[in-house]
Protein backbone atom coordinates (compact mmCIF):
# COMPACT_ATOMS: atom_id res chain seq x y z
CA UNK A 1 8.62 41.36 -11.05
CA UNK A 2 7.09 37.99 -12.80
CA UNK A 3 5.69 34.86 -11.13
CA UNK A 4 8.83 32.85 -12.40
CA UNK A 5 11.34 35.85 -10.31
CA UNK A 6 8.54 35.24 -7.25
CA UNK A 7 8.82 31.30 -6.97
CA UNK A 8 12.16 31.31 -7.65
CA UNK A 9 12.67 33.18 -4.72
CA UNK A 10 10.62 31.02 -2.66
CA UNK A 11 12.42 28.36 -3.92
CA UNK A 12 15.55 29.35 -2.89
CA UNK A 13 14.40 30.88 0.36
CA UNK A 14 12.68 26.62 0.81
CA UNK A 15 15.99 25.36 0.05
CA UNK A 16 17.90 27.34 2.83
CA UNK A 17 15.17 26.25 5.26
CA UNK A 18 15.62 22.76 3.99
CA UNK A 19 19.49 22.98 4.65
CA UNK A 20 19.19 24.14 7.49
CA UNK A 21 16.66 21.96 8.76
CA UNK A 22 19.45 19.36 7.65
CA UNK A 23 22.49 20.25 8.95
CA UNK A 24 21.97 22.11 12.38
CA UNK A 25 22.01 20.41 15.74
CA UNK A 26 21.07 23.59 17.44
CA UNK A 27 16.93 22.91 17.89
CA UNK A 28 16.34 26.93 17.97
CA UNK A 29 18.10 26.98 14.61
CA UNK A 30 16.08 24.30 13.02
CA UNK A 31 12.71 25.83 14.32
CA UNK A 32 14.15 29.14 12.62
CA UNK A 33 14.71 27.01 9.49
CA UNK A 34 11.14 25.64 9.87
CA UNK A 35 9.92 29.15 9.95
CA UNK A 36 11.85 30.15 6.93
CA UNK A 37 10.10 27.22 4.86
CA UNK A 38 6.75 28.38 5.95
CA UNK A 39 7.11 31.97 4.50
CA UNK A 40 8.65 30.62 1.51
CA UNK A 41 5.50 28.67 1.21
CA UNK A 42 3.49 32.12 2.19
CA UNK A 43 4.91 33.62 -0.66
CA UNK A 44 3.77 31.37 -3.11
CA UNK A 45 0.19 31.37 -2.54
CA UNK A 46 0.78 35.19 -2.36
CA UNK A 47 2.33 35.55 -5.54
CA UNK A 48 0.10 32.80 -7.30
CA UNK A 49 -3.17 35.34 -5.85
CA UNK A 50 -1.13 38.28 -7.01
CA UNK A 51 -0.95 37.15 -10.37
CA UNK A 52 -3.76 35.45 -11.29
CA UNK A 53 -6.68 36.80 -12.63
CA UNK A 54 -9.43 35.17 -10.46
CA UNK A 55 -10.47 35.54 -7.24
CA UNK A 56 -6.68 36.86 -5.36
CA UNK A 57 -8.42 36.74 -1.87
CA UNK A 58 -7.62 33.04 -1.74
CA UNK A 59 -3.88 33.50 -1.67
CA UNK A 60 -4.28 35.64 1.58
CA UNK A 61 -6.55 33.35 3.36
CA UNK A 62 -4.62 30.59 2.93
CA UNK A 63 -1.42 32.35 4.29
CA UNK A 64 -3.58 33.87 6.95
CA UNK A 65 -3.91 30.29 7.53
CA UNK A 66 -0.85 29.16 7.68
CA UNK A 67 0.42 32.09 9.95
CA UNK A 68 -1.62 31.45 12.24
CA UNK A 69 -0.91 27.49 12.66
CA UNK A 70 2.87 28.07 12.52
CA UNK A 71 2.25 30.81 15.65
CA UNK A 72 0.68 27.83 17.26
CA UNK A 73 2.85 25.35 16.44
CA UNK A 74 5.91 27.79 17.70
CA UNK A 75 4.70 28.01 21.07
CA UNK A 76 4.34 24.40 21.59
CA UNK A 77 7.84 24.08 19.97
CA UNK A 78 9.52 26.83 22.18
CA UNK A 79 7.60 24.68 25.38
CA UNK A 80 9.00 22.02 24.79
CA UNK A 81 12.64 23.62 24.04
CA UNK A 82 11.93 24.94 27.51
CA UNK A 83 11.25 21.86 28.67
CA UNK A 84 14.27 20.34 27.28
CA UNK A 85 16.66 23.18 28.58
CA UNK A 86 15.46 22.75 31.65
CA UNK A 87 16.20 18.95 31.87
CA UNK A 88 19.30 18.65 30.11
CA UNK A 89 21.00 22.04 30.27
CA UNK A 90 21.47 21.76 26.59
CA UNK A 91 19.66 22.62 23.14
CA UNK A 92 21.70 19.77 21.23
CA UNK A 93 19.04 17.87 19.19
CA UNK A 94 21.52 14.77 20.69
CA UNK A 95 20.46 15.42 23.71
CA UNK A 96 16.95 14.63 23.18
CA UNK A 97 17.64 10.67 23.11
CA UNK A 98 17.71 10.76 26.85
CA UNK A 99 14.38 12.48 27.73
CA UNK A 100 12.77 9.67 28.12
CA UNK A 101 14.14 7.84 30.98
């Protein structure tokens, strides 16, 4: 396995979270597809600290990092899905237009 076979992977793995983000309605699905971008971008600084020959600590860290801000921002996402289910008895992204009257 090479760097180039790594990021191309990510890159593909980026793009499916990218179409995703794009073309579902279904807010559940997009936060899945928001996910999916993350760990592609997890997996470069992963394989960029796997293969280079400095310090490869800083890869982890900064995917340490961003694990632990996408757990965060997850749980304010699901609250507000929640929130929205509970209003509008629907997880349509449309639906959102009428939260706030």
């Amino acid at each position: 396995m090479t760097l180039l076979n790594c990021l191309l992977l990510s890159f593909i793995l980026f793009g499916i979270g990218v179409f995703g983000l794009l073309r579902r309605r279904h807010i559940v699905a997009m936060l899945i597809s928001i996910e999916l971008m993350l760990n592609a971008a997890n997996m470069n600084f992963i394989s960029f600290a796997y293969f280079s020959k400095g310090d490869a600590s800083a890869g982890a860290i900064f995917s340490l990092f961003v694990i632990a801000i996408t757990a965060c921002e997850m749980a304010i996402a699901l609250a507000i899905v929640i929130a929205m289910y509970r209003r509008t008895h629907s997880l349509d992204i449309d639906s959102l237009r009428g939260l706030h009257e």
